[in-house]
Every structure is written in C-alpha cells, then in structure tokens.
C-alpha atoms as a PDB file:
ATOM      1  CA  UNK A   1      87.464  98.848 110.973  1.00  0.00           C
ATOM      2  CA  UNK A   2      87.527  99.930 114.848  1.00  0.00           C
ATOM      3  CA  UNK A   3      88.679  98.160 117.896  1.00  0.00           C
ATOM      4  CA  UNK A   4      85.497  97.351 118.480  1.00  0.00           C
ATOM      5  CA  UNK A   5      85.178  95.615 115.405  1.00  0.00           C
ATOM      6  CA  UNK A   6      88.294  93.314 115.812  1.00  0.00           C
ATOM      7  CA  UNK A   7      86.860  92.385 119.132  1.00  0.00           C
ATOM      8  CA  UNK A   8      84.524  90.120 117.564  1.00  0.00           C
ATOM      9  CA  UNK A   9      87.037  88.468 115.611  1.00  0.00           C
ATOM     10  CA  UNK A  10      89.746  87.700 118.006  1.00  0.00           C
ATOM     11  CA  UNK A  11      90.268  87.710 121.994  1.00  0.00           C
ATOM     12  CA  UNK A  12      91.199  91.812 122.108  1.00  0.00           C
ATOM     13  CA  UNK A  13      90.515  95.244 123.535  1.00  0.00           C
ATOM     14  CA  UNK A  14      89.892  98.604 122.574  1.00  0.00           C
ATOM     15  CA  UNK A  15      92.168  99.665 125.542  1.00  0.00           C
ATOM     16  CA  UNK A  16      94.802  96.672 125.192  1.00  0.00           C
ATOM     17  CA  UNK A  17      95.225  97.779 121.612  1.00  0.00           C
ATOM     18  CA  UNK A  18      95.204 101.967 122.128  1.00  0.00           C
ATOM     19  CA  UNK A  19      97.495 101.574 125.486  1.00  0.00           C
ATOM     20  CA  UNK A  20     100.017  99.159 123.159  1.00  0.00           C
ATOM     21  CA  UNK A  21      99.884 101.002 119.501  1.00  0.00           C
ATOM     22  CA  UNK A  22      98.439 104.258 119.413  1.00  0.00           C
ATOM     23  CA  UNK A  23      96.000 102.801 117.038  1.00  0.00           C
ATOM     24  CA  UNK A  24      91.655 103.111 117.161  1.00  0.00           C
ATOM     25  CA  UNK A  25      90.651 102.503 113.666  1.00  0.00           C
ATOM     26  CA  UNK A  26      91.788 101.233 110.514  1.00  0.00           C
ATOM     27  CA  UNK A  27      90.383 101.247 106.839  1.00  0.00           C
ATOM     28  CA  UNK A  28      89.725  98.114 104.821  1.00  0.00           C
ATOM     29  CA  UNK A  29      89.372  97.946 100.899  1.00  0.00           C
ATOM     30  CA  UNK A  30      86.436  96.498  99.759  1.00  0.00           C
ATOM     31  CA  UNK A  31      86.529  93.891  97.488  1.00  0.00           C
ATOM     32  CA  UNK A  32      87.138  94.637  94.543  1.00  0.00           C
ATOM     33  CA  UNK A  33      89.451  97.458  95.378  1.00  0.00           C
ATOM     34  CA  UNK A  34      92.911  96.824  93.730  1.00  0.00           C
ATOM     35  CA  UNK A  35      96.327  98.392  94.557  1.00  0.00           C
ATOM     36  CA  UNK A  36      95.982  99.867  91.135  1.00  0.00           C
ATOM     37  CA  UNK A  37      92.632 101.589  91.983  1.00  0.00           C
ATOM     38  CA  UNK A  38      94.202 103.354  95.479  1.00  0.00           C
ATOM     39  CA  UNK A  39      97.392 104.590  93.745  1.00  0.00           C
ATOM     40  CA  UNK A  40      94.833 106.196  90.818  1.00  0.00           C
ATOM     41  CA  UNK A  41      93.045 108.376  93.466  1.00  0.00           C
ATOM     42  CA  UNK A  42      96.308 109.498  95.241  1.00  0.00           C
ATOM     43  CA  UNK A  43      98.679 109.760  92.070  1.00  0.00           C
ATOM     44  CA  UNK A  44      94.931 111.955  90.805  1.00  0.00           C
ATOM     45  CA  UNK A  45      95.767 114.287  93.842  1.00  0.00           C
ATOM     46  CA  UNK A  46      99.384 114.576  93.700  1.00  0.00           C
ATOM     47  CA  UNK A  47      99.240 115.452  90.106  1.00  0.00           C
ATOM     48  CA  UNK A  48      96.670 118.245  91.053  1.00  0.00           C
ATOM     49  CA  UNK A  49      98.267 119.635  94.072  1.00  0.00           C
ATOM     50  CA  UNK A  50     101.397 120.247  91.897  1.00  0.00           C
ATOM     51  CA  UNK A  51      99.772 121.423  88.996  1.00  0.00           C
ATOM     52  CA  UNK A  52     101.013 118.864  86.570  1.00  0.00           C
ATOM     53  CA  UNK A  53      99.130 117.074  83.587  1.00  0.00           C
ATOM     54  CA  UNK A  54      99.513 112.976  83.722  1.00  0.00           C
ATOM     55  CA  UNK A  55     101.214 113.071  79.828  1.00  0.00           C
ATOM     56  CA  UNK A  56     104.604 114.806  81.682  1.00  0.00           C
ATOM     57  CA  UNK A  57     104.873 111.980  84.285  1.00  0.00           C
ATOM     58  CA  UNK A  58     108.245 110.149  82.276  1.00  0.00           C
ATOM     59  CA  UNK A  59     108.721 107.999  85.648  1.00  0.00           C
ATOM     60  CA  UNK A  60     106.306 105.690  87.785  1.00  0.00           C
ATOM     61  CA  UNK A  61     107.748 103.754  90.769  1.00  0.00           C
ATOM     62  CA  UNK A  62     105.138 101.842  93.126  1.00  0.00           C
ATOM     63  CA  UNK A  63     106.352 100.532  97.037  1.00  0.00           C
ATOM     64  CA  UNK A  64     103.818  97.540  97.239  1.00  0.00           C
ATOM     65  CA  UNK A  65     104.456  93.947  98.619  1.00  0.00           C
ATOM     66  CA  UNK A  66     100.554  93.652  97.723  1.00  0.00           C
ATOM     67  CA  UNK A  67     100.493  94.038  93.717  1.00  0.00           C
ATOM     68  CA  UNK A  68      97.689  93.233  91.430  1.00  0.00           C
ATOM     69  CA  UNK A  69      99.322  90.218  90.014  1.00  0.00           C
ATOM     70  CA  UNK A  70     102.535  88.431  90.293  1.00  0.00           C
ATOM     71  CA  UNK A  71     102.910  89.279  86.685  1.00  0.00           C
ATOM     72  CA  UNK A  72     103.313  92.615  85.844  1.00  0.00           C
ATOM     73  CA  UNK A  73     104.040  94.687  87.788  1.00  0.00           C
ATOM     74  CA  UNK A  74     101.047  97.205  89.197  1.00  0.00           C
ATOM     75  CA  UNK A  75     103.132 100.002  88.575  1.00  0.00           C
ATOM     76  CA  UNK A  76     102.229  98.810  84.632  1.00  0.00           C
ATOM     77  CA  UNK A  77      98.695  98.495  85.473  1.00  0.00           C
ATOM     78  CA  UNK A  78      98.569 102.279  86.759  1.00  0.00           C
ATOM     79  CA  UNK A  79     100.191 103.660  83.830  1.00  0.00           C
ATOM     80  CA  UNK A  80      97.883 102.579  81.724  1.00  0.00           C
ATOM     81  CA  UNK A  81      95.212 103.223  84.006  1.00  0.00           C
ATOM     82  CA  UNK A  82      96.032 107.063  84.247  1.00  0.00           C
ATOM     83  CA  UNK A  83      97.457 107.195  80.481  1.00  0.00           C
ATOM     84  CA  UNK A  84     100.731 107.737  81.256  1.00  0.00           C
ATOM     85  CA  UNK A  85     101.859 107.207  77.383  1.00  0.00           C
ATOM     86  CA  UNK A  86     105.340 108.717  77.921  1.00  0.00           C
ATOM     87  CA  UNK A  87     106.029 107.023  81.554  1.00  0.00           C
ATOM     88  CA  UNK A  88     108.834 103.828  82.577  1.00  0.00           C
ATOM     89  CA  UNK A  89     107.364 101.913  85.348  1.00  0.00           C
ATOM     90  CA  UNK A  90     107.909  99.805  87.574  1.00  0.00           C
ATOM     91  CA  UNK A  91     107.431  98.280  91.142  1.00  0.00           C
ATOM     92  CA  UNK A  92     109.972  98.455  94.568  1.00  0.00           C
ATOM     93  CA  UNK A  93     109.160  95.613  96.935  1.00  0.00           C
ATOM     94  CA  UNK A  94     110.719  97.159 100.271  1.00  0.00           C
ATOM     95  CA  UNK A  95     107.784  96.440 102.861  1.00  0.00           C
ATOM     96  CA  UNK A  96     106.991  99.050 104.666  1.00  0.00           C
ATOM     97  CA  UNK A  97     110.197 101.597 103.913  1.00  0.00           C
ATOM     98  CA  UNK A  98     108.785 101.465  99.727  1.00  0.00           C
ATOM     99  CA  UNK A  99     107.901 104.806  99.601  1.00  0.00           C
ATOM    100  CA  UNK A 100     111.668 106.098 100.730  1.00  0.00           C
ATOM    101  CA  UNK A 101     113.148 103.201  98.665  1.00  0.00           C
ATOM    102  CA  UNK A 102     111.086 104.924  95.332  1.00  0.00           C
ATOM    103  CA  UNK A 103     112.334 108.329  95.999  1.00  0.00           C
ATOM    104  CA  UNK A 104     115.999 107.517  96.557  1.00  0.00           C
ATOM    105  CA  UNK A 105     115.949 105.663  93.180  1.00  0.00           C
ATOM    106  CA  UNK A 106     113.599 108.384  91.551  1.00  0.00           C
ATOM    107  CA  UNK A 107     115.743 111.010  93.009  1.00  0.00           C
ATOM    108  CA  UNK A 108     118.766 109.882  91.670  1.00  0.00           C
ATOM    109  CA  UNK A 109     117.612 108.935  88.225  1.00  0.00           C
ATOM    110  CA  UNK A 110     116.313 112.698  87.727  1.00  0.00           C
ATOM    111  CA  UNK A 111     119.438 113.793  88.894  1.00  0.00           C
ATOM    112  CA  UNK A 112     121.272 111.997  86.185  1.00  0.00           C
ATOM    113  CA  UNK A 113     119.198 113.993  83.632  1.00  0.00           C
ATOM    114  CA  UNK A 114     117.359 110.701  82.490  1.00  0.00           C
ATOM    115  CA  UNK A 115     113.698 111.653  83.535  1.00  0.00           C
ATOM    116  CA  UNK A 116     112.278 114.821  84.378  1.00  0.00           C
ATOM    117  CA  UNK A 117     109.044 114.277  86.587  1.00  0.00           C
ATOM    118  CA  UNK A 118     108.295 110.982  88.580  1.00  0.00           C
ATOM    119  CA  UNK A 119     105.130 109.417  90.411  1.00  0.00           C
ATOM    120  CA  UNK A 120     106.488 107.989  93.635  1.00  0.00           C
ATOM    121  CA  UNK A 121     103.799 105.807  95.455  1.00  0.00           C
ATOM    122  CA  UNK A 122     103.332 103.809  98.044  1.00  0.00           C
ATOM    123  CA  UNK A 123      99.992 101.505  98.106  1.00  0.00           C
ATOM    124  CA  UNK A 124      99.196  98.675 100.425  1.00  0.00           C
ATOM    125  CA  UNK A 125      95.845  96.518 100.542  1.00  0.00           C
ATOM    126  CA  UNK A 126      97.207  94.630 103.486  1.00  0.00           C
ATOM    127  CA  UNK A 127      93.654  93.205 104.481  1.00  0.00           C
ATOM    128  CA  UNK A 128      94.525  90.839 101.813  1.00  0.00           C
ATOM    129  CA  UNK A 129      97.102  89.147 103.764  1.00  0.00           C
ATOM    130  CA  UNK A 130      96.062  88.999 107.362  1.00  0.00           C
ATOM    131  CA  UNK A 131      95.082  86.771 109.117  1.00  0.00           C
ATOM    132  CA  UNK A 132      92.361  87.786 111.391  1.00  0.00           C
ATOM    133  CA  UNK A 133      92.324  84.663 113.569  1.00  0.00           C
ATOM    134  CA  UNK A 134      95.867  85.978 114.877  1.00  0.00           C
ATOM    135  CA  UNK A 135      95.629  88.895 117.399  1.00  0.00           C
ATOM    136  CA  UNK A 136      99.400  90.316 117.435  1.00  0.00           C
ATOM    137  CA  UNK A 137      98.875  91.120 113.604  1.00  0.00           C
ATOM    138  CA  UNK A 138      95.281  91.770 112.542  1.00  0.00           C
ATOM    139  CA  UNK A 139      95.011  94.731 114.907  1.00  0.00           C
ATOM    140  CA  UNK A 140      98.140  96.184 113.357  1.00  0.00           C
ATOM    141  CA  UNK A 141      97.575  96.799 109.603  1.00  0.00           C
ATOM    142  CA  UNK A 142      95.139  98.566 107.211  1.00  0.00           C
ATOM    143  CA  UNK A 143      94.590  99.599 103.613  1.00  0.00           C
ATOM    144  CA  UNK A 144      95.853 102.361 101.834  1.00  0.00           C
ATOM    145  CA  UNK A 145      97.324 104.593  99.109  1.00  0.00           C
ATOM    146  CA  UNK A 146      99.628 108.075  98.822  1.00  0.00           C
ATOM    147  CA  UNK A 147     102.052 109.594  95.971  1.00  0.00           C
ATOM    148  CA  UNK A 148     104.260 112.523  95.597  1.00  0.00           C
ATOM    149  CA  UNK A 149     105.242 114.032  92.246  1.00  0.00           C
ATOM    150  CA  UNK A 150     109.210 114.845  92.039  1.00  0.00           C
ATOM    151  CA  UNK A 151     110.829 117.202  89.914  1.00  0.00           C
ATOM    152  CA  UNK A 152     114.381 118.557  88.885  1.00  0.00           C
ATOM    153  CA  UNK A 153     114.648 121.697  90.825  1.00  0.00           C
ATOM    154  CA  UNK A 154     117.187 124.443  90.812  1.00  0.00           C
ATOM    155  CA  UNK A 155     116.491 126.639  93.717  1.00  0.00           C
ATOM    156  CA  UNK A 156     118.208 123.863  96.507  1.00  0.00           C
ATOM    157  CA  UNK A 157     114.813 122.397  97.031  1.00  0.00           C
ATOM    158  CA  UNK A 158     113.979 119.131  97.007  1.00  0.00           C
ATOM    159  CA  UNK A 159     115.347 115.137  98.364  1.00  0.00           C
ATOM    160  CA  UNK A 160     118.760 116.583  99.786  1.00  0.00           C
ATOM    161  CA  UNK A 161     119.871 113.225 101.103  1.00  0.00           C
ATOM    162  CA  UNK A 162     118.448 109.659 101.279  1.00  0.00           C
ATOM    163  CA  UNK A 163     119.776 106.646 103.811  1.00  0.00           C
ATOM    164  CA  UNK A 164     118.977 102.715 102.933  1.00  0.00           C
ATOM    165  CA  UNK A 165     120.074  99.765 104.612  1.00  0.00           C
ATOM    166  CA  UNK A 166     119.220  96.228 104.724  1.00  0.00           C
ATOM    167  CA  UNK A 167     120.052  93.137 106.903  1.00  0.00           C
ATOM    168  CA  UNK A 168     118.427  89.999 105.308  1.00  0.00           C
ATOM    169  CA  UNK A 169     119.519  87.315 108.215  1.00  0.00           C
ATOM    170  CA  UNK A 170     116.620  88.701 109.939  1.00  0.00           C
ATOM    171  CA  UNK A 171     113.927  88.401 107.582  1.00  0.00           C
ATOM    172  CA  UNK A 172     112.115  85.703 109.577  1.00  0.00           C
ATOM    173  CA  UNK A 173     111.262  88.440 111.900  1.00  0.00           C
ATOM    174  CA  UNK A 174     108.440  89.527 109.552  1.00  0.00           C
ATOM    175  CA  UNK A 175     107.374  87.721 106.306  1.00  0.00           C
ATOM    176  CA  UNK A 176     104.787  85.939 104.545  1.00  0.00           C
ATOM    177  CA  UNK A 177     106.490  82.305 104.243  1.00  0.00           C
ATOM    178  CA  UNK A 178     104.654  80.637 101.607  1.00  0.00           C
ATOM    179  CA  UNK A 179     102.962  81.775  98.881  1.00  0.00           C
ATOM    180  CA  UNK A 180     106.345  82.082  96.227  1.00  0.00           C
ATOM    181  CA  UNK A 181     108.282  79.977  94.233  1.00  0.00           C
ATOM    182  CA  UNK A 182     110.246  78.378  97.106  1.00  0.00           C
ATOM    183  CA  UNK A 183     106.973  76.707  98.655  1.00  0.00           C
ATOM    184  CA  UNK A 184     104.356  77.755  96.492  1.00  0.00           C
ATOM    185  CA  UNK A 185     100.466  77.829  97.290  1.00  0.00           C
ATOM    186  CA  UNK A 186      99.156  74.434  95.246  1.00  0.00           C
ATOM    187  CA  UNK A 187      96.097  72.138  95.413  1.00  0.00           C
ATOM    188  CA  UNK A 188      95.949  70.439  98.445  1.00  0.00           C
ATOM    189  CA  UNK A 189      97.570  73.354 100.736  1.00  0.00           C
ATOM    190  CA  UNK A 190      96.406  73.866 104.361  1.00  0.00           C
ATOM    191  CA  UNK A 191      95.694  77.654 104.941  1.00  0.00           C
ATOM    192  CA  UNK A 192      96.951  77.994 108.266  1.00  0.00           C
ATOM    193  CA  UNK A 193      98.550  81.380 108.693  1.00  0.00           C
ATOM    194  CA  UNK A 194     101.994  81.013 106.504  1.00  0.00           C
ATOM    195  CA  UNK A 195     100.783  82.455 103.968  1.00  0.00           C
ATOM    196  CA  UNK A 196      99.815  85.762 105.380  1.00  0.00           C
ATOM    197  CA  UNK A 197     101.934  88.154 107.552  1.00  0.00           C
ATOM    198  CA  UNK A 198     103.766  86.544 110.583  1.00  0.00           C
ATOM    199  CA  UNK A 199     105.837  88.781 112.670  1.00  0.00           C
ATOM    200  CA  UNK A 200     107.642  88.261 116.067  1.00  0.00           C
ATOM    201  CA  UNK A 201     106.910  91.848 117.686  1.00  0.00           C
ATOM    202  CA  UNK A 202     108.845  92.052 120.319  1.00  0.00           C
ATOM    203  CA  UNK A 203     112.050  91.611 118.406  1.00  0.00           C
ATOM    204  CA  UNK A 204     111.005  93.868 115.537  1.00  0.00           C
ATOM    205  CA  UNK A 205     110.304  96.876 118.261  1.00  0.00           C
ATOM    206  CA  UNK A 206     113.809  96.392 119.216  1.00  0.00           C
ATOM    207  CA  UNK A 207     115.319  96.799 115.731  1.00  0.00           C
ATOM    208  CA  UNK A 208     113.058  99.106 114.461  1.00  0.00           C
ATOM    209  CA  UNK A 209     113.390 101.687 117.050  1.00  0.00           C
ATOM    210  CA  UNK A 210     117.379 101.446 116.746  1.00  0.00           C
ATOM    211  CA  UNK A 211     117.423 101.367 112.987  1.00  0.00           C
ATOM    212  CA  UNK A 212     115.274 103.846 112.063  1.00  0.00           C
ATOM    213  CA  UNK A 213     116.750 106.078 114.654  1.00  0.00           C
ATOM    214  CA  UNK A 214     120.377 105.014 113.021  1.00  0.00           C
ATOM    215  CA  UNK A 215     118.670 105.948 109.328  1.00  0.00           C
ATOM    216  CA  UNK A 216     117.528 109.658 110.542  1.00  0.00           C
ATOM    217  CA  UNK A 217     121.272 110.348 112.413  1.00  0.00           C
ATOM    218  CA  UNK A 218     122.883 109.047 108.919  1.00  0.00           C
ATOM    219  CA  UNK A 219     120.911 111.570 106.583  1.00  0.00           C
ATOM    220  CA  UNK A 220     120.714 114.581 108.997  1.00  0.00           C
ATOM    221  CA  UNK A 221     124.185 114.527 109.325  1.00  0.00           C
ATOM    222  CA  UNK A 222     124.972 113.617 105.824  1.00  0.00           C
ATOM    223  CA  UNK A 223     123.152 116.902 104.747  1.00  0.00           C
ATOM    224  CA  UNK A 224     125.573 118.817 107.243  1.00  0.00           C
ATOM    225  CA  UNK A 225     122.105 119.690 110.009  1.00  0.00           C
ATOM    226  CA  UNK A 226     121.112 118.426 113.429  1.00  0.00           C
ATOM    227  CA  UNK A 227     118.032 117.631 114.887  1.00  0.00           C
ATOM    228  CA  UNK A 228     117.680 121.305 115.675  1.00  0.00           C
ATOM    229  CA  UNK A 229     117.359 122.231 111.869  1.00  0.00           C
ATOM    230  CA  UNK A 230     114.258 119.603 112.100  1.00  0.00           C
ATOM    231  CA  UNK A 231     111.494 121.560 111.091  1.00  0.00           C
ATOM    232  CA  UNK A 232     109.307 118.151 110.383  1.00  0.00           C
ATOM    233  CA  UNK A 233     109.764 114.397 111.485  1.00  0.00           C
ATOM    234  CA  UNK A 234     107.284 112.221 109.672  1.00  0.00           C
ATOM    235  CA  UNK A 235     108.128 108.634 110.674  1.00  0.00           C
ATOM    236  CA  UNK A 236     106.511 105.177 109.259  1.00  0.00           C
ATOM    237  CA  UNK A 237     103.156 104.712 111.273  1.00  0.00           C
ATOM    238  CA  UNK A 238     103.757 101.373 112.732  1.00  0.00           C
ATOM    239  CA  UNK A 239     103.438 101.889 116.904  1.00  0.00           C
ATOM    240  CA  UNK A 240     102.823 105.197 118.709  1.00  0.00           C
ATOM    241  CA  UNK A 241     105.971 103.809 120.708  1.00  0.00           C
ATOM    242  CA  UNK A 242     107.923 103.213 118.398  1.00  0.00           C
ATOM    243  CA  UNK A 243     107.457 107.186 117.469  1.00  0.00           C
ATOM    244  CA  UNK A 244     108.116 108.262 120.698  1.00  0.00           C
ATOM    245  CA  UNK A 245     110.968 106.024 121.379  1.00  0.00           C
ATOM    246  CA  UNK A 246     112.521 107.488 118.452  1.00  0.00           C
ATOM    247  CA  UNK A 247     111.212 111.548 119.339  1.00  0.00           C
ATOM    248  CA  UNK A 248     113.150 110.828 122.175  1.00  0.00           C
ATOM    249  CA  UNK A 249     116.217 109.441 120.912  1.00  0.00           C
ATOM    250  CA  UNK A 250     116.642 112.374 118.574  1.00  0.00           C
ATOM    251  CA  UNK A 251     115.910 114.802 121.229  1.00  0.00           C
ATOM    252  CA  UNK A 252     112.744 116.237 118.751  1.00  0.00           C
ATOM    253  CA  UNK A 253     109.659 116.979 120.976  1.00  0.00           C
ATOM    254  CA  UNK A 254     106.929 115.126 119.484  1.00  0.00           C
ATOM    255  CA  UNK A 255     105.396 118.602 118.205  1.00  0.00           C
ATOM    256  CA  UNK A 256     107.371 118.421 115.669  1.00  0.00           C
ATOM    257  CA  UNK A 257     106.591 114.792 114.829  1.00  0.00           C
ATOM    258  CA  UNK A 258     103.472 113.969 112.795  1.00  0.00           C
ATOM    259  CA  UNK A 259     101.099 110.864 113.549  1.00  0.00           C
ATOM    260  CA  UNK A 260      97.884 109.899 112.358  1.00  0.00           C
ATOM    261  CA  UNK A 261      98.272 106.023 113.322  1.00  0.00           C
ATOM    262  CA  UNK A 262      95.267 106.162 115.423  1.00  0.00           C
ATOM    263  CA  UNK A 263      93.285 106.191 111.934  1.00  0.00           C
ATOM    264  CA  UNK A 264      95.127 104.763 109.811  1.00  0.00           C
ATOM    265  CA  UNK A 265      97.485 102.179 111.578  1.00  0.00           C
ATOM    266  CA  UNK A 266     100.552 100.265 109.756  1.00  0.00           C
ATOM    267  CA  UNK A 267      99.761 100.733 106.177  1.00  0.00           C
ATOM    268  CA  UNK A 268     102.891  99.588 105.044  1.00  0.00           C
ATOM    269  CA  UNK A 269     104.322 101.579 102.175  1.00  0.00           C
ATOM    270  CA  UNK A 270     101.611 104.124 101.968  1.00  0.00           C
ATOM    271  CA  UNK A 271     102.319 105.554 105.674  1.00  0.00           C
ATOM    272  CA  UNK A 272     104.840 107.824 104.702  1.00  0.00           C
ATOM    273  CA  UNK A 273     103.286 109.093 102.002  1.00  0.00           C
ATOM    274  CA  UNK A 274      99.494 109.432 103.488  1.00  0.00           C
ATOM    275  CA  UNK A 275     101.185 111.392 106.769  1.00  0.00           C
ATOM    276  CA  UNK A 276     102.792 113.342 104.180  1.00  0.00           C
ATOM    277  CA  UNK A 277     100.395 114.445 102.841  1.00  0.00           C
ATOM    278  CA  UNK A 278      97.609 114.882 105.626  1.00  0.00           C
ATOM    279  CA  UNK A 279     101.074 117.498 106.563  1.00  0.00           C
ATOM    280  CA  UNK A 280     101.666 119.338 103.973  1.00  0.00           C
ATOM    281  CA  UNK A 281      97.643 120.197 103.529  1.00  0.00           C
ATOM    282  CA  UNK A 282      97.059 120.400 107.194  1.00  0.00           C
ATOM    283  CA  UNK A 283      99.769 123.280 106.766  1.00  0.00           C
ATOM    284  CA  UNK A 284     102.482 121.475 108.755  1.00  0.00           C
ATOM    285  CA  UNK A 285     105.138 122.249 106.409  1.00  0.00           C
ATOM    286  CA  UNK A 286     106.054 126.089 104.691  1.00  0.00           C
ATOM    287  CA  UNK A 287     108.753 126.239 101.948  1.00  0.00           C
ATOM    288  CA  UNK A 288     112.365 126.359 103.591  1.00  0.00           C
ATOM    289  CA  UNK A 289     111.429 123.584 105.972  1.00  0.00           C
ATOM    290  CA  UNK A 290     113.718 120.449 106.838  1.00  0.00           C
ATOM    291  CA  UNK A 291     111.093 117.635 106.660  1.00  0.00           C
ATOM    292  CA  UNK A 292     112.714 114.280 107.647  1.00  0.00           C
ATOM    293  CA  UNK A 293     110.666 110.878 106.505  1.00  0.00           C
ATOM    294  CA  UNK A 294     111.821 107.528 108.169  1.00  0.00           C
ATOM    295  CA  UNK A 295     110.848 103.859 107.436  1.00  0.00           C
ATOM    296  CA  UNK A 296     111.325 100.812 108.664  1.00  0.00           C
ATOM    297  CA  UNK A 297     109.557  97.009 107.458  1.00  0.00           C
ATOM    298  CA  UNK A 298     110.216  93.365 106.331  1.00  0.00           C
ATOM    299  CA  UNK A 299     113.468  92.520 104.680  1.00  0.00           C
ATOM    300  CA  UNK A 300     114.575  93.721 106.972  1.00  0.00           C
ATOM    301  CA  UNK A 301     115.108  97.314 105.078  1.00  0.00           C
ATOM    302  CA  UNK A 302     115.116 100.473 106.853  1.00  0.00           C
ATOM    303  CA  UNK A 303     115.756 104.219 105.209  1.00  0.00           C
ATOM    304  CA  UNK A 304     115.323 107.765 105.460  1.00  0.00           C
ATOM    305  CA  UNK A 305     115.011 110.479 103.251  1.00  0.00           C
ATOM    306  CA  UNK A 306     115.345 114.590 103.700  1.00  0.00           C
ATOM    307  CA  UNK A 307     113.875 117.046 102.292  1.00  0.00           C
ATOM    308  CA  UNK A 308     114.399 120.821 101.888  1.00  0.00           C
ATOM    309  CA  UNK A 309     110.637 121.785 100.959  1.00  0.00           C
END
C-alpha cells in the first residue's frame, strides 16, 4: 500500500507523510493471511539460513499483539504448523519491542541448560486493527513477519546483554481500548475507532526517543563497550526521526544504522527482526561484529538487546 493509496482513504500526502516518517509504502496481508502463515515463511528461512532441521527447534516464542485467536496462543498454531513435535511454545505480548522481549527470555532459558535451539519471532498483521478513517495512524503501520534461530554457543558469540523496562501509567499513550475482558466487543457495539490502535504521537515521540536511547546506553555499557565498538545499530522502524534523533544521541553516524521504514513502515514486532535480516543478507554484518537492536511500543515497554555476531 503506497502513499498514494492512503490518499484516497483519508485527507493525506505523499510528501506530508515522507517529510514526517521516512515512510513510502507499506505491505498489507490479504485476507486470509494469518499471523501463523507469516511466521511459517520467516521461521522456513531462518531455519535454512542456519542450517537447522524444524525437529531440533525445543523452543518457540512469538512477539504478536495480533494472534490468531484469543485462545491459544499462535505460537501453538505454528508449531504444529511447521511440526515442531519436540518444541514449548508460547506467545510474548510486548507491542512493538516483542522480538527483544523473546530473545531476552529465550536467551536466558538456553543459558540455564533447559533448551538448546529456539525460534524467536516477531509477526504483526496490523492492517487488522487500523482504522483507516484516522490519518495519524493508518499511514503508520503495515504487515509483517521475521525470526531468528538461537543457539548455545561457546566461542563468546551470541545475545551478550539484553535491557527491558516498562512504565504502565502511560499505556493510554498507545492502545487498543476495547476489545478485552474489561469492555468487551458485544452485540450492539458502535465501531468507532476504540477498538483499533489509538495513539497520541506527539507524546510517544518524546518517550520513545529518550527510552530507547536510555535502553541502548544500559546494554552497551552493561557489556563493558561504547558506541565506538558499534559495528551495527538496528533500531525498531517506527519514524525516520525517531532513528535519527537517536543516531544522534549516541553519537553513531547513521551509516552504521540500518532502515528500511520507507518499505516497510511500523510493523510492530516484526521490525527488528525483518531489518535484521534484510542486514545480515545484504552483508551488513561479518562475524566479530557488535550489532545493537532497540525497541520501543505500547505498554509502554522499551528494550535492547546486543549481540556479538
């Protein structure tokens, strides 16, 4: 879906959207198109590109706030999609910082010697929640899938620090209001926008930009590095200035900072993971390299992991 397509929906631009988010097209599930059916194709590629077979995956965890069903959870649904027969899974509702919130748990339950190799994905059909009569969101968002496979390694590869934080007074900022138990969707109910995404922009720029610049500080300097020692920044895909608010912040020159928002826009969990790997294959990232993935969405939760590739 272009800019030029959203003009005929709502009162927009091509050039008020590019000049405010970086963004000029977006993709759009068709119908039909589950969660489940995105994560296949990317958990399909991660398991190729590291050379594993799906019967050693012994961990599945899925960043989605758009699942199948309410009941269970879509990380079930893929298992048995993929035939997983030897997998746990389960889903991480964290917004748009899922992905990082599924390898900080993954991370630390390989560490602990429980599981050995883990699907981490994040997978967002967001169209299904918009509201395309309101212009501040429906220009934002689009569909999408990504996955990484992680494994116990002993060479000093691998997750070498992860930072999470949450601050739930602010939650208002960005949410879908109705639609759960506390005012449910029943017979009689007036679709007029609560029960897709509503989210006060100008206050969630603020946040965001200080947050997730907070979240990469914590972890760089947790793993004893500085910004220097950067090889890779690949930051949630929300606003091109949000990305350069934070390049700047960190003192990283935006070389070293990957964005592909212009096709993709917000996609929620699966931004981290879809830059990720649009990197690693575009040959962005050689072993030995510092990659740094930060996240920030609804909750609000904000994180950052780092990784020694």
């Amino acid at each position: 879906m272009t800019n030029a397509d959203l003009e005929k929906l709502v009162d927009t631009s091509d050039e008020w959207i590019v000049s405010r988010t970086g963004i000029k097209e977006r993709r759009v599930a068709p119908d039909g198109m589950a969660v489940s059916d995105m994560s296949v194709i990317a958990c399909e590629r991660a398991l190729e590109a590291a050379g594993m077979h799906s019967h050693e995956i012994d961990l599945v965890i899925l960043g989605t706030v758009t699942p199948d069903f309410k009941l269970p959870s879509t990380a079930c649904v893929i298992q048995e999609k993929m035939d997983l027969p030897n997998a746990t899974a389960f889903d991480v509702v964290s917004a748009c910082t899922g992905f990082i919130n599924g390898l900080s748990v993954a991370s630390a339950l390989i560490e602990t010697g429980a599981y050995k190799n883990a699907l981490v994905i994040g997978s967002e059909k967001l169209s299904s929640v918009l509201n395309y009569k309101d212009r501040n969101t429906c220009i934002l968002f689009g569909d999408g899938a990504g996955a990484a496979v992680l494994s116990a390694s002993e060479d000093g590869s691998g997750i070498i620090g992860t930072y999470l934080k949450s601050d739930g007074k602010l939650r208002d900022l960005l949410w879908i209001k109705d639609g759960g138990a506390v005012s449910p969707v029943n017979a009689g109910y007036a679709f007029e926008g609560d029960d897709k995404i509503n989210m006060s922009g100008g206050d969630i720029f603020k946040v965001a930009v200080r947050q997730m610049c907070n979240a990469a500080v914590e972890v760089i300097e947790k793993a004893g590095l500085t910004s220097d020692d950067i090889a890779l920044v690949i930051p949630h895909q929300a606003n091109i200035r949000i990305i350069g608010a934070i390049s700047k912040r960190l003192k990283i020159s935006m070389d070293k900072v990957f964005v592909n928002i212009e096709k993709y826009g917000n996609t929620s969990a699966a931004s981290v993971p879809i830059a990720l790997d649009e990197a690693y294959r575009a040959g962005r990232i050689k072993k030995g390299d510092h990659v740094l993935m930060v996240a920030f969405g609804g909750g609000l939760i904000w994180g950052s992991a780092l990784v020694k590739w």
